[in-house]
C-alpha atoms as a PDB file:
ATOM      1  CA  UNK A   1       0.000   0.000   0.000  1.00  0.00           C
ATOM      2  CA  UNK A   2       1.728   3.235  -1.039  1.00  0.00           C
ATOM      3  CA  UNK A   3       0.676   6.029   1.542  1.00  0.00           C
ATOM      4  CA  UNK A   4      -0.249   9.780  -0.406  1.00  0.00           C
ATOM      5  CA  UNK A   5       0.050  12.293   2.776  1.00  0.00           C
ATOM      6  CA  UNK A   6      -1.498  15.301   0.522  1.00  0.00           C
ATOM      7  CA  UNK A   7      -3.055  14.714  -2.796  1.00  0.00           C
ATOM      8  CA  UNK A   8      -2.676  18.811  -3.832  1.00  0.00           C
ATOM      9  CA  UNK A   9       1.129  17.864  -3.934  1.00  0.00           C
ATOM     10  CA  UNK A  10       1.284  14.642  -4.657  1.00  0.00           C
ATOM     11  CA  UNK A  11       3.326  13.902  -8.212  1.00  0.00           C
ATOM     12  CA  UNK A  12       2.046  10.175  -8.813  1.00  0.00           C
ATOM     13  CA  UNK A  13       0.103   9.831 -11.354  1.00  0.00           C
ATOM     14  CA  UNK A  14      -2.955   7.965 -11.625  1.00  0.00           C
ATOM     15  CA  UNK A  15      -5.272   5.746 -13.507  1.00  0.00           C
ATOM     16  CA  UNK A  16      -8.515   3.815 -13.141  1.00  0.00           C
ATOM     17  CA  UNK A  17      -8.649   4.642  -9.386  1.00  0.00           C
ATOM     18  CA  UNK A  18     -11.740   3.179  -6.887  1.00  0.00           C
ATOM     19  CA  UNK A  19     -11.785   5.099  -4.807  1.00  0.00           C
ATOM     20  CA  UNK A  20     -13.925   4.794  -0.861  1.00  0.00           C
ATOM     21  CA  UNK A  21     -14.186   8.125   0.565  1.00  0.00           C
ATOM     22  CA  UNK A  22     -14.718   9.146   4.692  1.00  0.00           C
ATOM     23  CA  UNK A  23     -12.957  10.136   7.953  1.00  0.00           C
ATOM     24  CA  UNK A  24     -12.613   6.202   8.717  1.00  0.00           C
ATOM     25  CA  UNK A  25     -11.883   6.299  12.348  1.00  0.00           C
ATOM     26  CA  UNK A  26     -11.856   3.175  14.063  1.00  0.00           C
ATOM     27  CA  UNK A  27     -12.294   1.103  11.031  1.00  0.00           C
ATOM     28  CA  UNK A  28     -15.565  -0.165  11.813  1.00  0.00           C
ATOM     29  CA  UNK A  29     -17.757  -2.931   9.791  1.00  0.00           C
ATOM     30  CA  UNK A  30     -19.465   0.172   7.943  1.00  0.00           C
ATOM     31  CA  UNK A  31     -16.333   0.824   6.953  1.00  0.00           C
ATOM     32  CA  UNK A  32     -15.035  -2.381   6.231  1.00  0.00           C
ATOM     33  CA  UNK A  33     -17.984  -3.107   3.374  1.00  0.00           C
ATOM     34  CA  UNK A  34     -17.016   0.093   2.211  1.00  0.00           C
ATOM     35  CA  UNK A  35     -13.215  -0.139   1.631  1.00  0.00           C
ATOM     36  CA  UNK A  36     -13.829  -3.462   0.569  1.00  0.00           C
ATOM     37  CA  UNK A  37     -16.159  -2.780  -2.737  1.00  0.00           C
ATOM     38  CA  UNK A  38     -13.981  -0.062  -3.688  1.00  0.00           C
ATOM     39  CA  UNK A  39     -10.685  -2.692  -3.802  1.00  0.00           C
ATOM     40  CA  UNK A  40     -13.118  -6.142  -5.330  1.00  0.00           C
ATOM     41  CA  UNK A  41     -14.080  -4.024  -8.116  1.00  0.00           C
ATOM     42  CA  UNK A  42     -10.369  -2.523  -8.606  1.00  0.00           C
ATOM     43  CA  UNK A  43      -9.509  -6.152  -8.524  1.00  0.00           C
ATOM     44  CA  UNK A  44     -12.200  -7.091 -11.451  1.00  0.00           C
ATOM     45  CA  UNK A  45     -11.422  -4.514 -13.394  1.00  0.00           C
ATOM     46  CA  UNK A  46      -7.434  -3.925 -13.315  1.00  0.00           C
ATOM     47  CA  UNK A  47      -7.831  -0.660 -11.568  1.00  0.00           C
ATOM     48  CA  UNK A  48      -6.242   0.379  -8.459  1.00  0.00           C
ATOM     49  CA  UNK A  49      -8.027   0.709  -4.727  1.00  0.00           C
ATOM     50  CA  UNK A  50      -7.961   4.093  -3.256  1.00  0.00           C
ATOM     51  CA  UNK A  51      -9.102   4.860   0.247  1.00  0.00           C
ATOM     52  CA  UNK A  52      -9.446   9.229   0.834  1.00  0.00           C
ATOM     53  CA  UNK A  53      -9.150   9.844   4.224  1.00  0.00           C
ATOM     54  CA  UNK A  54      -7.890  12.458   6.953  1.00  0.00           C
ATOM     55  CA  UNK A  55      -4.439  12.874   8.601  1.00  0.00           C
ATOM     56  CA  UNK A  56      -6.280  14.461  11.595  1.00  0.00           C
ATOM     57  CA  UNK A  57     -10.202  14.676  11.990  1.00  0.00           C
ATOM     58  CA  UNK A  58     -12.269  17.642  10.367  1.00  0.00           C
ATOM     59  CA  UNK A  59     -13.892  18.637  13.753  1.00  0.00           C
ATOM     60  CA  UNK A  60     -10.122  19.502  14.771  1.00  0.00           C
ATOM     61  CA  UNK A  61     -10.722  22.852  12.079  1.00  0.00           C
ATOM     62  CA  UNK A  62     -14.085  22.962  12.018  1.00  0.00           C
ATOM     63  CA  UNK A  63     -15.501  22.599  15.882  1.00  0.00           C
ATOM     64  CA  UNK A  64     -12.562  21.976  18.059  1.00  0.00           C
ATOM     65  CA  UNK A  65     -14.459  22.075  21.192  1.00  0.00           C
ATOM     66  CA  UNK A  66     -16.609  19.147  20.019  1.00  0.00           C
ATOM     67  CA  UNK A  67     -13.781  17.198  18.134  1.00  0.00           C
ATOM     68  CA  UNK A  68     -14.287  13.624  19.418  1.00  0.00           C
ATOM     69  CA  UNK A  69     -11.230  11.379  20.797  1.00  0.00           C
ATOM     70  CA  UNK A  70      -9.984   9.646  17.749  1.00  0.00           C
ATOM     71  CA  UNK A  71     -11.028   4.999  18.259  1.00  0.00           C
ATOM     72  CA  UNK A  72      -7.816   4.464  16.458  1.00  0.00           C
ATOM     73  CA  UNK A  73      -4.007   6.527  16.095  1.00  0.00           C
ATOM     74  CA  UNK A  74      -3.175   7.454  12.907  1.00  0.00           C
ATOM     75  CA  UNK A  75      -0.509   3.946  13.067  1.00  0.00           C
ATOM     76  CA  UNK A  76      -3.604   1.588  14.442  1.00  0.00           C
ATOM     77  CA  UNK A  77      -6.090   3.658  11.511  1.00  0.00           C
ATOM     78  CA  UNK A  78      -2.801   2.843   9.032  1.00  0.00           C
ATOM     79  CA  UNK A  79      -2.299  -0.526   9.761  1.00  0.00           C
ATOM     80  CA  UNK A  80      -6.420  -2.074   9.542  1.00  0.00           C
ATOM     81  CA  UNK A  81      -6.721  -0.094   6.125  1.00  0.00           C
ATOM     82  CA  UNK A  82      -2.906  -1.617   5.239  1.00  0.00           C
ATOM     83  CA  UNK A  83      -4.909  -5.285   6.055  1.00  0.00           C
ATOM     84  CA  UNK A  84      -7.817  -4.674   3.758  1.00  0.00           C
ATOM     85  CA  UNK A  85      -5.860  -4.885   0.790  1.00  0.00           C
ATOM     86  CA  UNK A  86      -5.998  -1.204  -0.736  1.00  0.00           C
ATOM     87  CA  UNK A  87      -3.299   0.150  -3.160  1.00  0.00           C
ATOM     88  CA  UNK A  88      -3.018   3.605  -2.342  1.00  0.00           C
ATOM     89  CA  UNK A  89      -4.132   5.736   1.169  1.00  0.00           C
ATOM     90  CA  UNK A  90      -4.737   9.144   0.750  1.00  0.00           C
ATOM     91  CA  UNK A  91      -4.262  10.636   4.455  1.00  0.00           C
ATOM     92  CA  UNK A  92      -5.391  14.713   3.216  1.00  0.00           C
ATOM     93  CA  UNK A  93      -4.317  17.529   5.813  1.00  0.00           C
ATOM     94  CA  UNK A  94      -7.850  18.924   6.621  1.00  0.00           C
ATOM     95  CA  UNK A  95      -6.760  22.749   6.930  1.00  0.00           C
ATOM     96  CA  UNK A  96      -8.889  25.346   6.565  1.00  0.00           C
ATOM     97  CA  UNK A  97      -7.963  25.953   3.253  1.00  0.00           C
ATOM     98  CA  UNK A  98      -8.960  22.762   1.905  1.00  0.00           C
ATOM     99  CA  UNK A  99     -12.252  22.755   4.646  1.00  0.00           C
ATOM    100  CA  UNK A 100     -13.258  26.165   2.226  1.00  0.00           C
ATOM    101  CA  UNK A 101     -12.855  23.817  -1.265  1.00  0.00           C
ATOM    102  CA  UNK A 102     -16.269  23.540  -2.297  1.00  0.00           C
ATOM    103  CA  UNK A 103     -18.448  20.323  -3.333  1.00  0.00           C
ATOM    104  CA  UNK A 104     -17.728  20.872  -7.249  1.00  0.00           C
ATOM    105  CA  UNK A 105     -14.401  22.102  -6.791  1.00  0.00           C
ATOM    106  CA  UNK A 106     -13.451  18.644  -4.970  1.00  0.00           C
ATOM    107  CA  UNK A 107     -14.933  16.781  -7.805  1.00  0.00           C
ATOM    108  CA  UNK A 108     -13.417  18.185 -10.205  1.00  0.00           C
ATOM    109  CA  UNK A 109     -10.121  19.245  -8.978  1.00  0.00           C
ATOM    110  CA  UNK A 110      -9.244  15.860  -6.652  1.00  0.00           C
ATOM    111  CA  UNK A 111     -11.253  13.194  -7.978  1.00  0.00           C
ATOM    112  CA  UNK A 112     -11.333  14.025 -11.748  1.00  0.00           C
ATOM    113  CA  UNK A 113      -8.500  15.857 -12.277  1.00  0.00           C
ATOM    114  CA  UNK A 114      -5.740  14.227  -9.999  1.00  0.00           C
ATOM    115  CA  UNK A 115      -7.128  10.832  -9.325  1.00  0.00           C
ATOM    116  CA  UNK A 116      -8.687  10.149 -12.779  1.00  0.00           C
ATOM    117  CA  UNK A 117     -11.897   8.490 -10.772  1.00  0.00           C
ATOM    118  CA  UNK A 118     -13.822   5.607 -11.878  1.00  0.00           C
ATOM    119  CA  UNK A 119     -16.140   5.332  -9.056  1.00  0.00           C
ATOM    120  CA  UNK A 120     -16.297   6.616  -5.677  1.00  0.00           C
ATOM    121  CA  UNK A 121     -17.612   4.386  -2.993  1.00  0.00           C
ATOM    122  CA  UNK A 122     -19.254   6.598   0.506  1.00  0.00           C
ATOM    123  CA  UNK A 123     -21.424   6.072   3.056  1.00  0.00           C
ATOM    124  CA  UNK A 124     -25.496   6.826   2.968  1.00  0.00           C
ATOM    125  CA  UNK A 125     -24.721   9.861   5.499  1.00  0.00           C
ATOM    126  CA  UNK A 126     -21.621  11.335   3.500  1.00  0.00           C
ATOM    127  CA  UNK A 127     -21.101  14.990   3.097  1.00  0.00           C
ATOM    128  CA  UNK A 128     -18.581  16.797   2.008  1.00  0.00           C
ATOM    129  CA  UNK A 129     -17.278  19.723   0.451  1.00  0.00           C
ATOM    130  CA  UNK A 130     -17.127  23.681   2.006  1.00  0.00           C
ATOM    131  CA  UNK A 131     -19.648  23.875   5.432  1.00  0.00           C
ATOM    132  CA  UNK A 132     -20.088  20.147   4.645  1.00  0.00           C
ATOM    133  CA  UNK A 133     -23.093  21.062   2.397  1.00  0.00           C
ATOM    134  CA  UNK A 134     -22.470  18.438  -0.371  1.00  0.00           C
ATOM    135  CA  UNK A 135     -24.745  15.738   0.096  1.00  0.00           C
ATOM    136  CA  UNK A 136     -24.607  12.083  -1.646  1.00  0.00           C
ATOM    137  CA  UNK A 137     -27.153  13.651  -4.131  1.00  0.00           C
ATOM    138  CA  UNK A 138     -24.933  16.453  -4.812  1.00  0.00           C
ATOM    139  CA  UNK A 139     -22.546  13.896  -5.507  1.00  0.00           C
ATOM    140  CA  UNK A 140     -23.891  11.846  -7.961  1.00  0.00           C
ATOM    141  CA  UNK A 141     -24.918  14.693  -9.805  1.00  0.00           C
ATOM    142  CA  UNK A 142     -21.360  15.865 -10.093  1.00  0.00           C
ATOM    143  CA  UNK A 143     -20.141  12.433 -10.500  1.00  0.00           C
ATOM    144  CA  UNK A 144     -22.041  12.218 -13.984  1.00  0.00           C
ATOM    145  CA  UNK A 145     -21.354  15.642 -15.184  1.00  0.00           C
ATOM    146  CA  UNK A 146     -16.943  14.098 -14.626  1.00  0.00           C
ATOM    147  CA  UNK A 147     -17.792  10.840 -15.739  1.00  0.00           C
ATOM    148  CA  UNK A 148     -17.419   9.069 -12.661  1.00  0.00           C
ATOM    149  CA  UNK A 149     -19.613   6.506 -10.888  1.00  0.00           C
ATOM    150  CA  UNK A 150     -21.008   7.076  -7.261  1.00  0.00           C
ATOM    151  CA  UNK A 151     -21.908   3.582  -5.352  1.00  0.00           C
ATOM    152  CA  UNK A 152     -23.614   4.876  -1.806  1.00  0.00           C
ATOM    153  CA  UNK A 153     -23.240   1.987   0.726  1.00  0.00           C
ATOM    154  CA  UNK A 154     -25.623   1.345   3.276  1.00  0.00           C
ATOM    155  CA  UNK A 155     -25.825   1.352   7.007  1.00  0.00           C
ATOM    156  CA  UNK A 156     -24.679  -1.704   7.957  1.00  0.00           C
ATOM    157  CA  UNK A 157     -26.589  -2.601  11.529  1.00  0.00           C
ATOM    158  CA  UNK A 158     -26.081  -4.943  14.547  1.00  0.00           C
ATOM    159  CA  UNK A 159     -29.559  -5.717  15.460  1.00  0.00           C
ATOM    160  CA  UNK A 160     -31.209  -2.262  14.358  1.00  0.00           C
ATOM    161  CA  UNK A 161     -28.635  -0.819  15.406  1.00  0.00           C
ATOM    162  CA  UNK A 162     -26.591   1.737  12.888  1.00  0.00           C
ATOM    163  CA  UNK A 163     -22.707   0.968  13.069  1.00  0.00           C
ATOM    164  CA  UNK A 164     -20.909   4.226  13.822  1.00  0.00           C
ATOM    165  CA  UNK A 165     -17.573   5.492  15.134  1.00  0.00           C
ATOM    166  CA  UNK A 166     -19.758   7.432  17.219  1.00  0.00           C
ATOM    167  CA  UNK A 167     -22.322   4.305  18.790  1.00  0.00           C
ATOM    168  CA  UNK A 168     -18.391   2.762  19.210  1.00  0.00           C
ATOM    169  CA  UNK A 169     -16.804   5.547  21.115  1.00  0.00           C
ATOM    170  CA  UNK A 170     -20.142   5.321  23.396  1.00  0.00           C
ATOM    171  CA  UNK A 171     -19.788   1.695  23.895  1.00  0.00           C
ATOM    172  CA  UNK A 172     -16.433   2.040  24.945  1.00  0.00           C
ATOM    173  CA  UNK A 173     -16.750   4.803  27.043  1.00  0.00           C
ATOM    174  CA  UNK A 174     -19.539   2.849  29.129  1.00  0.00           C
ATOM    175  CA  UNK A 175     -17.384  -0.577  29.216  1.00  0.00           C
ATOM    176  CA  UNK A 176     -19.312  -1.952  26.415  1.00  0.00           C
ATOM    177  CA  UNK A 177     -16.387  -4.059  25.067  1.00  0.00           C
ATOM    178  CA  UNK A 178     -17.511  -6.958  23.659  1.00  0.00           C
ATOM    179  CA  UNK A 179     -20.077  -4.462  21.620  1.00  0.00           C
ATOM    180  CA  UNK A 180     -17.305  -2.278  20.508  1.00  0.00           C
ATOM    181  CA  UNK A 181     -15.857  -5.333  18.879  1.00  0.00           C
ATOM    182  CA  UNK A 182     -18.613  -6.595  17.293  1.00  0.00           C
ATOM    183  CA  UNK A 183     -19.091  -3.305  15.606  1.00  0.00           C
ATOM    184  CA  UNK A 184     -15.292  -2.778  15.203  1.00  0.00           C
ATOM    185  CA  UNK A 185     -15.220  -6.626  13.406  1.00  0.00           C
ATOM    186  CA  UNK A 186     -11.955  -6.965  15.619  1.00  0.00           C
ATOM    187  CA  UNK A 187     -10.695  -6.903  18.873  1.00  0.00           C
ATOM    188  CA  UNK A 188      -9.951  -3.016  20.237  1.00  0.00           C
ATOM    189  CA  UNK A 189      -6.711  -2.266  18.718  1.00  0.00           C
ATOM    190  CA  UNK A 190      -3.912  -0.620  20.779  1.00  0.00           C
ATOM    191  CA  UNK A 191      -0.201  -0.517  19.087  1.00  0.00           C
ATOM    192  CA  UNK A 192       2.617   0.824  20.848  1.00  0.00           C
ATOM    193  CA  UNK A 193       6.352   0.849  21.443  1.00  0.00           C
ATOM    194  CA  UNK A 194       7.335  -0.899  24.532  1.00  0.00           C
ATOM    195  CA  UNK A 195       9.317   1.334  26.816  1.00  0.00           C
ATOM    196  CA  UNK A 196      10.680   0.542  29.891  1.00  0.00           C
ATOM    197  CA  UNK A 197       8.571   0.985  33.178  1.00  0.00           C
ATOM    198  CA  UNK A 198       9.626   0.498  36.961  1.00  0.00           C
ATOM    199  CA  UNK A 199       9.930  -3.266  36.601  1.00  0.00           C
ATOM    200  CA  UNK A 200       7.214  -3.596  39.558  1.00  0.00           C
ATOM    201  CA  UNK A 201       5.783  -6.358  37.265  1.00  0.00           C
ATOM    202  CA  UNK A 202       9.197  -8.064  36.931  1.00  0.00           C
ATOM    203  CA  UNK A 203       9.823  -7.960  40.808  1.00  0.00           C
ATOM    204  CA  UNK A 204       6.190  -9.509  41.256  1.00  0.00           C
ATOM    205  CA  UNK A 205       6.829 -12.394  38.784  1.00  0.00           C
ATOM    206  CA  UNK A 206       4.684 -11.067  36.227  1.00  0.00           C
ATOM    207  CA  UNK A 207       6.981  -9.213  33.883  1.00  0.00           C
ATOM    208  CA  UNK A 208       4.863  -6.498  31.906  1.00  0.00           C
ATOM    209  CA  UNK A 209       5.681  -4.590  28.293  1.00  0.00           C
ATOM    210  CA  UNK A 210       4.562  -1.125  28.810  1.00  0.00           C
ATOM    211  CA  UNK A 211       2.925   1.444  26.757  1.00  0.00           C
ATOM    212  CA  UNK A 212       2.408   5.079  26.302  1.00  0.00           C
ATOM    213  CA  UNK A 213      -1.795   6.321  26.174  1.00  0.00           C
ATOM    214  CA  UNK A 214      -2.220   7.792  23.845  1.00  0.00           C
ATOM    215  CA  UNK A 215      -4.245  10.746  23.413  1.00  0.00           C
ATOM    216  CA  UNK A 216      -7.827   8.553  22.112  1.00  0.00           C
ATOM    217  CA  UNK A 217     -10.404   6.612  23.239  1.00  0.00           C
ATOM    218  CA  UNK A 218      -9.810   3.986  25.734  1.00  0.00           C
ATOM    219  CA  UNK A 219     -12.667   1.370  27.346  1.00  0.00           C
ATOM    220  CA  UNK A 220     -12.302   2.028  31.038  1.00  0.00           C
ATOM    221  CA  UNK A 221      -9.770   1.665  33.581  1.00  0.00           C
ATOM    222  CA  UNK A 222      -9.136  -2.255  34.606  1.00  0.00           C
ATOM    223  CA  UNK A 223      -8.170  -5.101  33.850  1.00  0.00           C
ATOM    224  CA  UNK A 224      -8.096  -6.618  30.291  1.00  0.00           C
ATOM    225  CA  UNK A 225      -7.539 -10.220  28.817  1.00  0.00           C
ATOM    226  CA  UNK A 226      -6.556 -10.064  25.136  1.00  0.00           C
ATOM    227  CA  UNK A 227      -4.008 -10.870  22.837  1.00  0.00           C
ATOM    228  CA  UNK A 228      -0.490  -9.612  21.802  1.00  0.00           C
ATOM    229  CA  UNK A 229       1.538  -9.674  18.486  1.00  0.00           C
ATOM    230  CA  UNK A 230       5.185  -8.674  18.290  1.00  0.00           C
ATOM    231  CA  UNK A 231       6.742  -7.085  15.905  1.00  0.00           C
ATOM    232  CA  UNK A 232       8.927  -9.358  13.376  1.00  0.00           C
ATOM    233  CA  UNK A 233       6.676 -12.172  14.929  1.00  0.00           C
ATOM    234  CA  UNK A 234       3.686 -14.387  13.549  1.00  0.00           C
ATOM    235  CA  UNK A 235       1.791 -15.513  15.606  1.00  0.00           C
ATOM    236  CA  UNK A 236       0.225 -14.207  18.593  1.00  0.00           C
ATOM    237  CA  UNK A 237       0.344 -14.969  22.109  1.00  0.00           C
ATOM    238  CA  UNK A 238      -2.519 -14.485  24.808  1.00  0.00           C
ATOM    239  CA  UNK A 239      -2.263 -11.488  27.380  1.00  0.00           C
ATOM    240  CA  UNK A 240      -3.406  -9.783  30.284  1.00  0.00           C
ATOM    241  CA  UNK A 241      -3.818  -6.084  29.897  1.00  0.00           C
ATOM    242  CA  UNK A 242      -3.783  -3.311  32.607  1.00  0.00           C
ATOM    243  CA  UNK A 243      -5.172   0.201  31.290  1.00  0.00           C
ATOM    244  CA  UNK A 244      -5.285   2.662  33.748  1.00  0.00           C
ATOM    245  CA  UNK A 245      -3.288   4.464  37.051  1.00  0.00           C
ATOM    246  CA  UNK A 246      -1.940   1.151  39.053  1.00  0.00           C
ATOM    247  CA  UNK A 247      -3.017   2.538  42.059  1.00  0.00           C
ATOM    248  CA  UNK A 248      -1.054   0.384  44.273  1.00  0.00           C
ATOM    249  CA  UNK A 249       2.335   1.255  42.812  1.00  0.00           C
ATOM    250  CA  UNK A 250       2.221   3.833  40.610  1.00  0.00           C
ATOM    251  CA  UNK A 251      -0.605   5.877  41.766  1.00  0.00           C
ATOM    252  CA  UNK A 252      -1.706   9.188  38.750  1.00  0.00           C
ATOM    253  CA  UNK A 253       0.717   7.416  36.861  1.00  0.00           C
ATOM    254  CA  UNK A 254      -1.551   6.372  34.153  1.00  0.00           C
ATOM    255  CA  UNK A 255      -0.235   3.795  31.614  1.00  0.00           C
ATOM    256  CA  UNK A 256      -0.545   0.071  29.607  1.00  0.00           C
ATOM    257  CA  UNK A 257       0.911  -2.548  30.956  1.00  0.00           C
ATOM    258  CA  UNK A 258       0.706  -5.742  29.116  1.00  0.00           C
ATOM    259  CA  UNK A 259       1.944  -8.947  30.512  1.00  0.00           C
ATOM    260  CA  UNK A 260       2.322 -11.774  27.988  1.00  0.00           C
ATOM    261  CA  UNK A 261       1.723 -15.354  28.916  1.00  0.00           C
ATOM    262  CA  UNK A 262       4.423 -17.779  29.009  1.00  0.00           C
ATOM    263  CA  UNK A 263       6.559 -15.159  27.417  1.00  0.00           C
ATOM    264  CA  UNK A 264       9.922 -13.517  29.013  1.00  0.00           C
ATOM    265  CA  UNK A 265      12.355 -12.153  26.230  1.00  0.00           C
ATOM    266  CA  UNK A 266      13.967  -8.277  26.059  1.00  0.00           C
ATOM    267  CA  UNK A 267      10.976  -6.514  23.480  1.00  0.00           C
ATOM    268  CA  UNK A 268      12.236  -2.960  23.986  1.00  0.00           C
ATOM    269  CA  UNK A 269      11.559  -0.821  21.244  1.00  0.00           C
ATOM    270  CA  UNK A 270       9.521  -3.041  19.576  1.00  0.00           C
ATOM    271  CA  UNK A 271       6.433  -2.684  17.954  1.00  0.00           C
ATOM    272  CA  UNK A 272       3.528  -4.954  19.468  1.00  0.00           C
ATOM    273  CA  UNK A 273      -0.333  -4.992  18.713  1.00  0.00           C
ATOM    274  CA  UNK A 274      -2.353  -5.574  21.414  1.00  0.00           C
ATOM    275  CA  UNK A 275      -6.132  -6.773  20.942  1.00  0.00           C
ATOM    276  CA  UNK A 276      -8.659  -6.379  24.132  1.00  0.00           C
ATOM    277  CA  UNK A 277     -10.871  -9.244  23.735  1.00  0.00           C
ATOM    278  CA  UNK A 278     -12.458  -9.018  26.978  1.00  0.00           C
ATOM    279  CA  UNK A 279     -12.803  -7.184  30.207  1.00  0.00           C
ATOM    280  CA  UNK A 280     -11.680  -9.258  33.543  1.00  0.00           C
ATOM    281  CA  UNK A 281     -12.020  -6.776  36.525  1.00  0.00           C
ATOM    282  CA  UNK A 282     -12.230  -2.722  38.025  1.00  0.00           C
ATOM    283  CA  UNK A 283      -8.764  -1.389  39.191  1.00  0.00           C
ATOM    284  CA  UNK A 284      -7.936  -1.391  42.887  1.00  0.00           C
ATOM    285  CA  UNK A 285      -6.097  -0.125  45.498  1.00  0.00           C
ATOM    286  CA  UNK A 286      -4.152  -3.344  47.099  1.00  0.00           C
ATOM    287  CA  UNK A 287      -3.021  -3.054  51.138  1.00  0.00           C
ATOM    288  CA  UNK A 288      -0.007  -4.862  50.159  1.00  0.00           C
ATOM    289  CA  UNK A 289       2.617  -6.106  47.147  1.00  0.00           C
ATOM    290  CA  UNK A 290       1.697  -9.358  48.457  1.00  0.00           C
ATOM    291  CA  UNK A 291      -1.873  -9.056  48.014  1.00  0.00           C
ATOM    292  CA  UNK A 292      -1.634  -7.154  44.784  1.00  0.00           C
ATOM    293  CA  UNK A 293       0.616 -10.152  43.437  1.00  0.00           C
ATOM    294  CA  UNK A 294      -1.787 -13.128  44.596  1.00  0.00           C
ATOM    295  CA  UNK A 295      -4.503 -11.158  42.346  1.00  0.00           C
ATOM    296  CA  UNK A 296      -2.408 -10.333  39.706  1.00  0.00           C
ATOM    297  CA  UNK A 297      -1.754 -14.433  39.831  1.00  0.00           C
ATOM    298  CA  UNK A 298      -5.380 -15.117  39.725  1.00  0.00           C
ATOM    299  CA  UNK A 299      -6.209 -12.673  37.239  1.00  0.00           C
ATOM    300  CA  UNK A 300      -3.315 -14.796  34.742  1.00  0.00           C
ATOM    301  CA  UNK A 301      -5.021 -17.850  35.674  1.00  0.00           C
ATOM    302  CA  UNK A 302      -8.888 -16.664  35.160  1.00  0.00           C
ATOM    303  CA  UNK A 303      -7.949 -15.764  31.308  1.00  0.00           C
ATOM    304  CA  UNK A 304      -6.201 -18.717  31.006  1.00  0.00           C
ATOM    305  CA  UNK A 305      -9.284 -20.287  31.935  1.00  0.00           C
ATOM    306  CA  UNK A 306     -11.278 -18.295  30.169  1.00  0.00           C
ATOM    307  CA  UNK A 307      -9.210 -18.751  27.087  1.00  0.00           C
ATOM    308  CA  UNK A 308      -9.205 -22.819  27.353  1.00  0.00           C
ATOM    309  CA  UNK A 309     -12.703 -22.347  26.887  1.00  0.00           C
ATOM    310  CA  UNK A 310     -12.490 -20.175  23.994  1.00  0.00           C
ATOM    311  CA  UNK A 311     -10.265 -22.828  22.313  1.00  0.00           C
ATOM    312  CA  UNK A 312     -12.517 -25.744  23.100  1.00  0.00           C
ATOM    313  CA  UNK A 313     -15.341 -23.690  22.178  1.00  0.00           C
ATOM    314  CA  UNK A 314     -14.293 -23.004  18.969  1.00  0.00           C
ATOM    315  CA  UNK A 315     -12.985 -26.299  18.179  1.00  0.00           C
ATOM    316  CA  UNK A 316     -16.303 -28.100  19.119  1.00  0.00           C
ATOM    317  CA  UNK A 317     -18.123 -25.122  16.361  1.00  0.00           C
ATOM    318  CA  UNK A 318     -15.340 -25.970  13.658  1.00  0.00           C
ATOM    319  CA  UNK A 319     -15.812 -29.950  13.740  1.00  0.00           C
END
């Protein structure tokens, strides 16, 4: 996937592009049916997949106060688009300069002009162009007068309920994890650098890879079970995940510490990608390290519980 990081400067040229237009964050299964039309029919055709997206989120220029904390990082965004198989990503500055281009002049100027369009793929609520006054109507009309088709996806639902990065940030704000992830069609994403902590973990027994938070959404403080995949690694290995302040030992000290199951080599400075699958317990304030570490203990051994029954689960469904 070759990564465009302002399509007004850009110098590659292109032809027969598919492109799936929207702010993208989180990468949800709305998203996913999107992305994912635009790059089959590149496929069928012997086009090229294009996904149109934002380095930072409109709101940011247009209604800062309101701006919502971003599901995904620009890396987590990077890498789920990266997995969906598209050819180019077009991460646009949203400045107020391009905020005032206006619903024709985007047409014709981006997706004519530069990008050569053969069909745009958006979403049923998608608006766009100055004041955000271009509807999908607007841009099908435009779309004939360049030539280029407009496919408008719809809502994709859980239930009856509409799939949004909004409904998402709301289910993970109220510790609606397994929710998120239905929505999300993956496990909560977090990927970090591991950087080195105060080795309380590693005293303990329980040796943790720790993580900056990053300014975004985050389900609640506590407890985690998940899994963890290290860079220049295939496969993954399971994981208990603290998000939050440690109270105990590192009190306002908020951070991620991950311990990895069965696991004990130097990973500093590496990359790892940590999925929450599912939420174990509330933080607490222990008396002691003693009672903090016989938890800690039976919080390794209730996800490896947990996790045997995944397994078995599973393999009983696949026979």
């Amino acid at each position: 996937m070759k990564i465009i990081e302002d399509i007004l400067l850009t110098k590659e040229r292109f032809e027969n592009i598919y492109v799936a237009i929207g702010a993208f964050d989180g990468i949800h299964m709305g998203h996913r049916e999107l992305i994912s039309q635009a790059v089959k029919k590149a496929k069928e055709t012997n086009g090229k997949s294009a996904v149109f997206t934002f380095l930072n989120h409109p709101m940011e220029i247009t209604n800062r106060v309101k701006a919502p904390k971003l599901i995904s990082s620009l890396e987590e965004k990077i890498h789920v688009i990266k997995s969906l198989g598209v050819d180019y990503l077009i991460l646009q500055p949203f400045t107020e300069e391009f905020s005032s281009m206006t619903p024709e002049g985007f047409v014709e100027k981006v997706l004519a002009k530069i990008l050569k369009t053969k069909e745009i793929y958006v979403g049923f609520n998608f608006s766009f162009g100055k004041g955000g006054k271009g509807t999908v109507e607007n841009l099908k009309q435009l779309g004939k007068r360049y030539g280029i088709i407009t496919n408008i996806i719809e809502p994709v639902r859980i239930k009856e309920q509409i799939i949004s990065s909004t409904f998402i940030r709301e289910m993970l704000a109220t510790g609606n994890l397994d929710i998120a992830n239905r929505c999300l069609g993956q496990p909560f994403l977090i990927i970090g650098e591991v950087i080195h902590g105060r080795k309380f973990g590693r005293i303990m027994g329980f040796p943790t890879a720790n993580l900056k938070i990053l300014n975004k959404i985050y389900p609640p403080f506590g407890i985690y079970g998940g899994k963890v995949k290290i860079e220049g690694e295939k496969d993954p290995w399971h994981a208990v995940i603290n998000i939050g302040k440690n109270p105990t030992l590192k009190p306002d000290e908020r951070s991620i510490e991950v311990h990895i199951l069965d696991f004990d080599k130097d990973i500093y400075g590496k990359k790892i990608y940590v999925s929450l699958i599912e939420f174990l317990r509330q933080e607490k304030k222990f008396n002691s390290m003693e009672e903090l570490k016989e938890t800690i203990k039976n919080d390794v051994l209730n996800w490896r519980e947990k996790v045997k029954g995944k397994e078995n689960g599973d393999s009983v469904k696949n026979r």
